[in-house]
Protein backbone atom coordinates (compact mmCIF):
# COMPACT_ATOMS: atom_id res chain seq x y z
CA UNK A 1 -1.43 38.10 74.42
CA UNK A 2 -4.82 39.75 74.47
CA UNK A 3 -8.23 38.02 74.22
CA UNK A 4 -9.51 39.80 71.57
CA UNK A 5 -7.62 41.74 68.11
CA UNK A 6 -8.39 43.65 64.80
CA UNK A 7 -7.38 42.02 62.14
CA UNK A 8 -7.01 43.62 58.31
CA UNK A 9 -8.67 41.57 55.92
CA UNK A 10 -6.62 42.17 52.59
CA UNK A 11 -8.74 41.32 49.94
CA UNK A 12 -10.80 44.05 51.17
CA UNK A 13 -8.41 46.92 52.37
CA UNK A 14 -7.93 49.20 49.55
CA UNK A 15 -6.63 52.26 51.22
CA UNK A 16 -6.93 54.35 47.61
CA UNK A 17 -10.80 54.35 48.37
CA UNK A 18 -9.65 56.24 51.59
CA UNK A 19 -9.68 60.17 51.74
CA UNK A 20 -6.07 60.96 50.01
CA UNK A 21 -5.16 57.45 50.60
CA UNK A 22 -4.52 57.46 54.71
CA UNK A 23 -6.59 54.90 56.37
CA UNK A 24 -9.77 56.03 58.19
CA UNK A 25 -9.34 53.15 60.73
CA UNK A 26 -5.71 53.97 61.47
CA UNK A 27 -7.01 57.45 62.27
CA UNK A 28 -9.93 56.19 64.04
CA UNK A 29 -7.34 53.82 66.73
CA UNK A 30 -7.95 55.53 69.67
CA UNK A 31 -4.62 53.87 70.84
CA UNK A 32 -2.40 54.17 67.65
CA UNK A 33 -1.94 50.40 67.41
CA UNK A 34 -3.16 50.27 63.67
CA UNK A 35 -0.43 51.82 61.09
CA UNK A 36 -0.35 53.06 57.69
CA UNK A 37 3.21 53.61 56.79
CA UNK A 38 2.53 55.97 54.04
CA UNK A 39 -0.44 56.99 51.88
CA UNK A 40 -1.97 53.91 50.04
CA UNK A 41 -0.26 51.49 52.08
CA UNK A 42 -2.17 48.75 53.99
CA UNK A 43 -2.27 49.42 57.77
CA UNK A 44 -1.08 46.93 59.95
CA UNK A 45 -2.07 46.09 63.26
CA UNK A 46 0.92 44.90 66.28
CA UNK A 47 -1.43 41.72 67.72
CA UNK A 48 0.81 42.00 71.06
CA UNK A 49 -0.67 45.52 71.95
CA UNK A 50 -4.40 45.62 70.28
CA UNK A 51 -6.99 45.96 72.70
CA UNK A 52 -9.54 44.85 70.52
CA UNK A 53 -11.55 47.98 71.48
CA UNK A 54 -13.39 47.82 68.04
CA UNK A 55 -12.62 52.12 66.79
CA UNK A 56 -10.84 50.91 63.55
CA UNK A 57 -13.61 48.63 62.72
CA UNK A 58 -16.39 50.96 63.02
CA UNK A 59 -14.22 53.41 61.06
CA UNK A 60 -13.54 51.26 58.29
CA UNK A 61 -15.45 52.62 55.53
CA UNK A 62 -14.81 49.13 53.52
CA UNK A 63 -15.72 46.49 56.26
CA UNK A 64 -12.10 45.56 55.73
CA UNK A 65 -11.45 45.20 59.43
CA UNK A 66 -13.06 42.74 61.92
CA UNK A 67 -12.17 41.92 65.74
CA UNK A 68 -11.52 38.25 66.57
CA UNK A 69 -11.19 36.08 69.82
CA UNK A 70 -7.68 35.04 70.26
């Protein structure tokens, strides 16, 4: 397991406040770890493969993503 992950807060993530609904952070993971199954969906991140490199938080438009120790 890594050291560090993103994790989606979900009182925060409101993906209709996103351009057309698709998640700027999902587009932002420079790895493709965070997914958006459709439009309006919340993305979810796969804690086994996250890096924790930090591109979905910065990307987050809502703050609705934050990287924790593990």
């Amino acid at each position: 397991m890594p050291s560090k992950m993103a994790l989606v807060d979900y009182k925060r993530c409101h993906p209709e406040k996103c351009n057309s609904g698709v998640c700027a952070a999902a587009l932002a993971c420079s790895h493709k770890l965070l997914k958006q199954e459709a439009p309006y969906e919340i993305p979810m991140t796969d804690p086994f493969l996250c890096q924790g490199c930090g591109d979905c938080v910065r990307a987050c438009p809502l703050k609705a993503i934050k990287i924790v120790k593990m």
